[in-house]
Protein backbone atom coordinates (compact mmCIF):
# COMPACT_ATOMS: atom_id res chain seq x y z
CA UNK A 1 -9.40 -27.70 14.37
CA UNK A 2 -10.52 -25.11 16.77
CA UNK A 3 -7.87 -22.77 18.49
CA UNK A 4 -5.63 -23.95 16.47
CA UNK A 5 -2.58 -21.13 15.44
CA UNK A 6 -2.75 -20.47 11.95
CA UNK A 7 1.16 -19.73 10.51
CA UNK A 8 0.40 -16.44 9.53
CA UNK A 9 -1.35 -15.39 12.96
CA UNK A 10 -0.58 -11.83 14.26
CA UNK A 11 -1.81 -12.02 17.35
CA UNK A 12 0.99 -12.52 19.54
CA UNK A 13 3.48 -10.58 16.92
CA UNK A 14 5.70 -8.79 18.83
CA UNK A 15 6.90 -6.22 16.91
CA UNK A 16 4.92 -5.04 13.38
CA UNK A 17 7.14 -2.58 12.05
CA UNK A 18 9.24 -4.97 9.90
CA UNK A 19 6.46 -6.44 8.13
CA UNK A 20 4.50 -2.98 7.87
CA UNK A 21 7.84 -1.71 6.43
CA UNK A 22 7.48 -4.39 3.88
CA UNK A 23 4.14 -3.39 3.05
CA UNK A 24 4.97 0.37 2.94
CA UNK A 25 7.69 -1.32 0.26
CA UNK A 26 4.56 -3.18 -1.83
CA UNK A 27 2.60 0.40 -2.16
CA UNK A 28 5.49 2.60 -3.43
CA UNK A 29 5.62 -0.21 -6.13
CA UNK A 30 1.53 -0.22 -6.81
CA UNK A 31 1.76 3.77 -6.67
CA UNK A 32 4.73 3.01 -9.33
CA UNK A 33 2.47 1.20 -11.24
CA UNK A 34 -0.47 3.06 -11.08
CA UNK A 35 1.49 6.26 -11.94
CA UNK A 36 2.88 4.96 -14.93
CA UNK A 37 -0.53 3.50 -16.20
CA UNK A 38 -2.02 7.14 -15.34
CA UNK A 39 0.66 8.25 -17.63
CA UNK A 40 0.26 5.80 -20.52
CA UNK A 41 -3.60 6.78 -20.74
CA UNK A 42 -3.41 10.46 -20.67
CA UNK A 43 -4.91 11.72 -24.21
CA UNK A 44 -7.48 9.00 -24.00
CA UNK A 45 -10.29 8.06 -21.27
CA UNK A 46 -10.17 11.37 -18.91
CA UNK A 47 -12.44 9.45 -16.18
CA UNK A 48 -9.96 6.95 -16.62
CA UNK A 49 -7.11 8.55 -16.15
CA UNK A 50 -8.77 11.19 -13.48
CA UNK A 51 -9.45 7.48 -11.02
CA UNK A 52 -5.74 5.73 -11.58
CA UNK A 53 -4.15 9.34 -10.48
CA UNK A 54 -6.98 9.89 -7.53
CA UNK A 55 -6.05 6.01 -6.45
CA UNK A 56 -2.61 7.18 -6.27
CA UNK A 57 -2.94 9.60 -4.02
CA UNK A 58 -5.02 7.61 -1.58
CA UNK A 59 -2.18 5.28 -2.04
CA UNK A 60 0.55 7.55 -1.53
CA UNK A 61 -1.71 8.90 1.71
CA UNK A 62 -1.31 5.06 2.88
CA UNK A 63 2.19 4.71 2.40
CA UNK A 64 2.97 8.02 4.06
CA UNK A 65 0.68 7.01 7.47
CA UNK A 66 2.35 3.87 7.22
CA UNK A 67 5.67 4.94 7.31
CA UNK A 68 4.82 7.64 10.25
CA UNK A 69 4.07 4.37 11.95
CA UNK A 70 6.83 2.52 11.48
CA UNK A 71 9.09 5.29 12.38
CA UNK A 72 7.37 6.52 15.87
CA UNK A 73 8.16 2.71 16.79
């Protein structure tokens, strides 16, 4: 159907901090992960382990803008 609202629509959200909280939540855990699997590989693939820990600073960049949003609510 056409126009029809979808139940996850964001268009007439009022306020997105609480949810981008909650995602700012999800990529301390991924940077978590990533760290740990960083961690686990050093010793072995180099390129390998050079891309998890680049990922997690991109991620870690994220979660930082994200939470400078949230908090200039």
């Amino acid at each position: 159907m056409l126009g029809a609202k979808v139940g996850n629509d964001r268009a007439d959200m009022d306020d997105p901090r609480p949810e981008l909280s909650s995602v700012s939540t999800a990529l301390d855990e991924l940077t978590r992960r990533l760290s740990a699997m960083a961690d686990a590989a050093a010793g072995g693939d180099e390129s390998l382990v050079t891309e998890l820990f680049e990922i997690e600073r991109s991620l870690q960049g994220a979660r930082r803008r994200l939470a400078r949003l949230v908090s200039e609510g």
